[in-house]
Protein backbone atom coordinates (compact mmCIF):
# COMPACT_ATOMS: atom_id res chain seq x y z
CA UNK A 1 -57.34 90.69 -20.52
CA UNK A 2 -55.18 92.88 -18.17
CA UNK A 3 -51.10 92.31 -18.22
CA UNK A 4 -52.12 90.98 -14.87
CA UNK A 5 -54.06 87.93 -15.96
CA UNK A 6 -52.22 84.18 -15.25
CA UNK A 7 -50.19 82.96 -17.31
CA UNK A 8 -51.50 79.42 -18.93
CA UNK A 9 -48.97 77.37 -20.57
CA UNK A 10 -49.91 74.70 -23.44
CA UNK A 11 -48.00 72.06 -24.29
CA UNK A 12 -48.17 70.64 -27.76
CA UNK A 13 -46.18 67.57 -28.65
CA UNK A 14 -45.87 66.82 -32.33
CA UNK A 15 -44.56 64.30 -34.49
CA UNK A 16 -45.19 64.11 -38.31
CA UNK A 17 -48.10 66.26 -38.22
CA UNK A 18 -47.18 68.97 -40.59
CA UNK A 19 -50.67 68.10 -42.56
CA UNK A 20 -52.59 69.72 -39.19
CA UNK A 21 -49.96 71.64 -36.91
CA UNK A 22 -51.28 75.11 -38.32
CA UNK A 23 -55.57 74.60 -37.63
CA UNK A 24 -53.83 73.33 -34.19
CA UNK A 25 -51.78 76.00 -33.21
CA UNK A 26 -54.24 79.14 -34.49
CA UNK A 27 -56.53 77.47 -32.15
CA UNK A 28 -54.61 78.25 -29.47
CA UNK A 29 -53.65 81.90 -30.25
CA UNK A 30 -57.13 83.05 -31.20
CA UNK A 31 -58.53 81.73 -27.63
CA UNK A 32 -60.06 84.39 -26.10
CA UNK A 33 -58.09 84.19 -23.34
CA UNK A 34 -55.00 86.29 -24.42
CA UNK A 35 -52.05 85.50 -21.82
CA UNK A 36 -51.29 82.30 -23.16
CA UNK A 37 -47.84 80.69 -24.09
CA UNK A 38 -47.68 78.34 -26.52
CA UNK A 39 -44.50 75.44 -26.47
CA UNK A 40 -44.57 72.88 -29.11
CA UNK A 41 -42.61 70.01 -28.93
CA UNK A 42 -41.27 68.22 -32.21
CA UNK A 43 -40.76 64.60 -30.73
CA UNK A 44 -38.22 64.06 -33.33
CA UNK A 45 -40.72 65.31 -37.11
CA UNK A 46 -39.30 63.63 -40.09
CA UNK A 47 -41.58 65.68 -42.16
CA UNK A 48 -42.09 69.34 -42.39
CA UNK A 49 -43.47 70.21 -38.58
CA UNK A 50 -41.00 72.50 -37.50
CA UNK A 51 -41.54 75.11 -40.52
CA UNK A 52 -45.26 75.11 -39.96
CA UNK A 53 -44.73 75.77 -35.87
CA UNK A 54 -41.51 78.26 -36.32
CA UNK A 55 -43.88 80.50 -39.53
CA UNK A 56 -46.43 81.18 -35.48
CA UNK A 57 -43.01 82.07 -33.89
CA UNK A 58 -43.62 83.98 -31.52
CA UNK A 59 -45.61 83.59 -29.78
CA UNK A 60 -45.26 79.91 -30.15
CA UNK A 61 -42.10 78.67 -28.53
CA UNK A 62 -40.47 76.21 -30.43
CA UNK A 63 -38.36 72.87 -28.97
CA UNK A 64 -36.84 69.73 -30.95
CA UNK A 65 -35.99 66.69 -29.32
CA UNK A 66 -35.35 63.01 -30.26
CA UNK A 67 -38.34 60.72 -30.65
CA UNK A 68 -38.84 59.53 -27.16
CA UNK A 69 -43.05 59.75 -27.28
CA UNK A 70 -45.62 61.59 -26.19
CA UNK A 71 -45.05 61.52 -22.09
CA UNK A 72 -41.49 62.44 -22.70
CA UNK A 73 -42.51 65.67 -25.25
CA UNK A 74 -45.05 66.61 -22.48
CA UNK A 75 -42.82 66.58 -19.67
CA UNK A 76 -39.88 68.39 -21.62
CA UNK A 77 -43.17 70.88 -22.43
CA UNK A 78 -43.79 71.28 -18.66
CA UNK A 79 -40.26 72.40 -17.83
CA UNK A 80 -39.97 74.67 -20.28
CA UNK A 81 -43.28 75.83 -18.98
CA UNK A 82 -43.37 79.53 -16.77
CA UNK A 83 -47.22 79.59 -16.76
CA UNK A 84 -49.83 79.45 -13.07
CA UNK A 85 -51.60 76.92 -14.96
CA UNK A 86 -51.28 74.21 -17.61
CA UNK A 87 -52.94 72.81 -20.71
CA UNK A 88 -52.66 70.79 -23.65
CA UNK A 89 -53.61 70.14 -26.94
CA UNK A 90 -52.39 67.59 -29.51
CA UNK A 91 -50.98 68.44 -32.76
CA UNK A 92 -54.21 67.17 -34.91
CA UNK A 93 -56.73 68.57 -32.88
CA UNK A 94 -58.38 71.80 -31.89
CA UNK A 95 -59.83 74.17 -28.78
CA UNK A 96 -63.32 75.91 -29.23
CA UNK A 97 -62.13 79.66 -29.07
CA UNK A 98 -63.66 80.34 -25.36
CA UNK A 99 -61.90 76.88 -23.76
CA UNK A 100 -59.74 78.96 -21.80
CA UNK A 101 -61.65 82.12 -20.89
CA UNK A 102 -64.33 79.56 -19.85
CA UNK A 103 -62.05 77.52 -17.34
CA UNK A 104 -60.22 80.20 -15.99
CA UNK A 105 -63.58 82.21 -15.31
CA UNK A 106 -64.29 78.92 -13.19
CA UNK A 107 -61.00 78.14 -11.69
CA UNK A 108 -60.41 81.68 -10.58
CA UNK A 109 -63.74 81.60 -8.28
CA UNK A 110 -63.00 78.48 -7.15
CA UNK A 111 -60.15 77.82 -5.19
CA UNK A 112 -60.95 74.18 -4.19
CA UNK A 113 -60.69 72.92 -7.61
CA UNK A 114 -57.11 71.72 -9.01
CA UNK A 115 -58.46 70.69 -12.22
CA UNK A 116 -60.76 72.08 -14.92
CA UNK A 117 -62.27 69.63 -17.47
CA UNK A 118 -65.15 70.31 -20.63
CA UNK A 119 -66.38 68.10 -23.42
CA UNK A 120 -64.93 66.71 -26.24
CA UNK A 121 -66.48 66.20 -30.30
CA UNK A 122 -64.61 63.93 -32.62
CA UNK A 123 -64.74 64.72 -36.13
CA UNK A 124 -63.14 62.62 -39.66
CA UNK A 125 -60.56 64.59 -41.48
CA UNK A 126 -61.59 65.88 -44.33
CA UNK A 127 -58.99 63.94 -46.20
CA UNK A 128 -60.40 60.43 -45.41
CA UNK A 129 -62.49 58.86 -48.05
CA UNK A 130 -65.96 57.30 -47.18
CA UNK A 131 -64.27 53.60 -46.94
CA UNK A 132 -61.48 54.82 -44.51
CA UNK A 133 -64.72 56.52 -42.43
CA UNK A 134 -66.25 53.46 -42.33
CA UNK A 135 -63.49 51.89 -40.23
CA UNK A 136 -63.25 54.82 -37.69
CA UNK A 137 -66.17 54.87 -35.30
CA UNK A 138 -66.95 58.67 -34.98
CA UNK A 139 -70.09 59.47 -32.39
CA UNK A 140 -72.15 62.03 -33.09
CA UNK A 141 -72.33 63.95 -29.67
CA UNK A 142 -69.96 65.33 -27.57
CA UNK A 143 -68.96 63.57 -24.80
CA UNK A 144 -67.22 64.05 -21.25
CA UNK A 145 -63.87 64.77 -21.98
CA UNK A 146 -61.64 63.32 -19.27
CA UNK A 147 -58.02 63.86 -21.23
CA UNK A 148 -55.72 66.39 -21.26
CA UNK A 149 -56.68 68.15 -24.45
CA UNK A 150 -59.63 69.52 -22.61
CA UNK A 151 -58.24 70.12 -18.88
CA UNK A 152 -56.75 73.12 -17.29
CA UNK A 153 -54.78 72.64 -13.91
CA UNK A 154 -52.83 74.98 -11.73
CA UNK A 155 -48.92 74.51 -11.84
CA UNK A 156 -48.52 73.63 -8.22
CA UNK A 157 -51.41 70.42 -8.61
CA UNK A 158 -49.73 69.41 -11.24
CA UNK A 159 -46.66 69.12 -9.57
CA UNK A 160 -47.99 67.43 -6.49
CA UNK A 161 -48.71 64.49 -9.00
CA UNK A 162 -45.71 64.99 -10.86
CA UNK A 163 -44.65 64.51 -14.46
CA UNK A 164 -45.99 62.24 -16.96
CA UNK A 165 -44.94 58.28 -17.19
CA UNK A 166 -42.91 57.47 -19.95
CA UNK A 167 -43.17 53.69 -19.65
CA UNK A 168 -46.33 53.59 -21.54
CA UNK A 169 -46.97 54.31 -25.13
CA UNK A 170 -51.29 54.23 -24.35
CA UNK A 171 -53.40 55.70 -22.09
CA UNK A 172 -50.47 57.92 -20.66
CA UNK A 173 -52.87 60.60 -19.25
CA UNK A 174 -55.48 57.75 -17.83
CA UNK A 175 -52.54 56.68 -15.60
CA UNK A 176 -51.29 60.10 -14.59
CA UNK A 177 -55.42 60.88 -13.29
CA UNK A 178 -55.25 57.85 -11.49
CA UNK A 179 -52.42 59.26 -10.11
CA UNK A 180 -53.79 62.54 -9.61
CA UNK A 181 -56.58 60.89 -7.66
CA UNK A 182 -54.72 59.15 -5.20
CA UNK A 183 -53.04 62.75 -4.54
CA UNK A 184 -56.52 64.01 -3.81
CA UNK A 185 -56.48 66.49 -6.63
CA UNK A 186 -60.48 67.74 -7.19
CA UNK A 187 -61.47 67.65 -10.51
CA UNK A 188 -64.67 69.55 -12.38
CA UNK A 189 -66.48 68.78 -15.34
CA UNK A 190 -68.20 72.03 -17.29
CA UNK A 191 -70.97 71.51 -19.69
CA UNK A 192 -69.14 73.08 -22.61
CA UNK A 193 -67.82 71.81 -25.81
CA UNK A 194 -63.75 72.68 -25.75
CA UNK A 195 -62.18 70.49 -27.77
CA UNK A 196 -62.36 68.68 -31.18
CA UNK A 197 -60.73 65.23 -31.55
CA UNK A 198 -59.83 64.34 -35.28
CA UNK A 199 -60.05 61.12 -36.94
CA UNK A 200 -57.84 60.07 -39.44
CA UNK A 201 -55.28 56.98 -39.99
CA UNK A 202 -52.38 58.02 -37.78
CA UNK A 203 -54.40 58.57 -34.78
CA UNK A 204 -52.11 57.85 -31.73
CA UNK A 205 -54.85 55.23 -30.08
CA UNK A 206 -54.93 53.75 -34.10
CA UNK A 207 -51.68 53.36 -34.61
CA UNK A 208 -50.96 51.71 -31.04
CA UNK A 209 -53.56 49.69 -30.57
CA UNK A 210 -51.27 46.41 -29.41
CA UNK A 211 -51.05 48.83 -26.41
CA UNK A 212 -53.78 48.06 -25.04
CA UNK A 213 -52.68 45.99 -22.33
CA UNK A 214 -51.19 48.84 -20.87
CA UNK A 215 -54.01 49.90 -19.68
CA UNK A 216 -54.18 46.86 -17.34
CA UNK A 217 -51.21 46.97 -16.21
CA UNK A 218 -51.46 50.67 -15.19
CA UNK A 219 -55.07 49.95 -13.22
CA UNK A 220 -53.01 47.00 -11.07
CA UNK A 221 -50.06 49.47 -10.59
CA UNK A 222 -52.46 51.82 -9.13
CA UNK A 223 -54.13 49.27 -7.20
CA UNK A 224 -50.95 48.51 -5.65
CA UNK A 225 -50.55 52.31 -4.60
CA UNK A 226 -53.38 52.17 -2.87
CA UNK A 227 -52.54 49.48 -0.87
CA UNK A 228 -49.05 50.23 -0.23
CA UNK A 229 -47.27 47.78 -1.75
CA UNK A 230 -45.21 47.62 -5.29
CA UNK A 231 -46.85 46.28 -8.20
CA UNK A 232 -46.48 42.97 -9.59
């Protein structure tokens, strides 16, 4: 890439995930895609996070904070952020080496989309045993991957939709798309695997599955938006 190629920021919260930070993070700096900055975000580790992220530094940019969750470590991510476009990846998971490249090549030529999406494969951690697999569903194909570890959106989209809500503690992207499509933001899926999703006890949809109501609660708020009146 030429010293002229955007900039594309990646946020990476993490919290207590010293076990996979490293696989995470050297799949962001071996992307093909070379201008890339790379911010993780220690929500507040207990364990050893912030040597494994600090051994990358630089290029990875390194910020401690509190605990205060996953919207809250994004949107400290996104203004720390000097990138044309954003993108995210979670602290147990991992980028095919082309994501980038791949979206960019796409979102350069096409000027009416906002938002950049691919496909997602989960995979079990190598550390689980066969009984622990048994109790994670794991599909074998890859799927659609509407979530932010596999978009890529310009900086001033992002913006018109605004930062992340830190009110929920599940499905915090699902709300912010909702949000982004009642902005109008346009959206494209590409065929291509770019992301891995791994499966192991701590998973954030595991670990807060009492959450789920959330998820209804976001759909009415959005509801409401659309008709113009505040939620119940």
């Amino acid at each position: 890439m030429t010293e002229q190629a955007p900039l594309v920021s990646t946020i990476m919260p993490v919290y207590n995930r010293e076990a996979y930070l490293a696989d995470a993070i050297e799949s962001v700096i071996n992307q093909t895609y070379r201008n890339i900055e790379l911010i993780v975000v220690d929500d507040g580790s207990t364990d050893n996070s912030r040597s494994v992220a600090e051994r990358f530094a630089p290029p990875v940019r390194y910020h401690h904070q509190p605990n205060a969750g996953i919207a809250a470590a994004w949107n400290q991510g996104i203004r720390l952020a000097k990138g044309d476009f954003f993108a995210f990846l979670d602290a147990d998971d991992l980028w095919t080496k082309n994501k980038i490249q791949q979206q960019m090549d796409v979102i350069s030529e096409n000027t009416k989309f906002d938002i950049v999406f691919g496909h997602v494969k989960q995979f079990y951690s190598p550390e689980l045993s066969e009984e622990e697999r048994q109790k994670i569903w794991c599909p074998d194909d890859m799927m659609p991957g509407f979530s932010a570890i596999t978009m890529l959106i310009r900086r001033e989209s992002f913006f018109r939709v605004g930062l992340f809500d830190t009110q929920w503690r599940k499905g915090i992207f699902n709300d912010w798309y909702l949000r982004a499509g009642e902005c109008g933001l346009v959206s494209h899926m590409l065929p291509h695997l770019f992301a891995q999703r791994r499966l192991h006890q701590a998973n954030h949809g595991i670990v807060n599955r009492d959450k789920s109501i959330d998820y209804v609660r976001m759909f009415r708020a959005s509801l409401a938006r659309r008709r113009g009146h505040a939620p119940d």
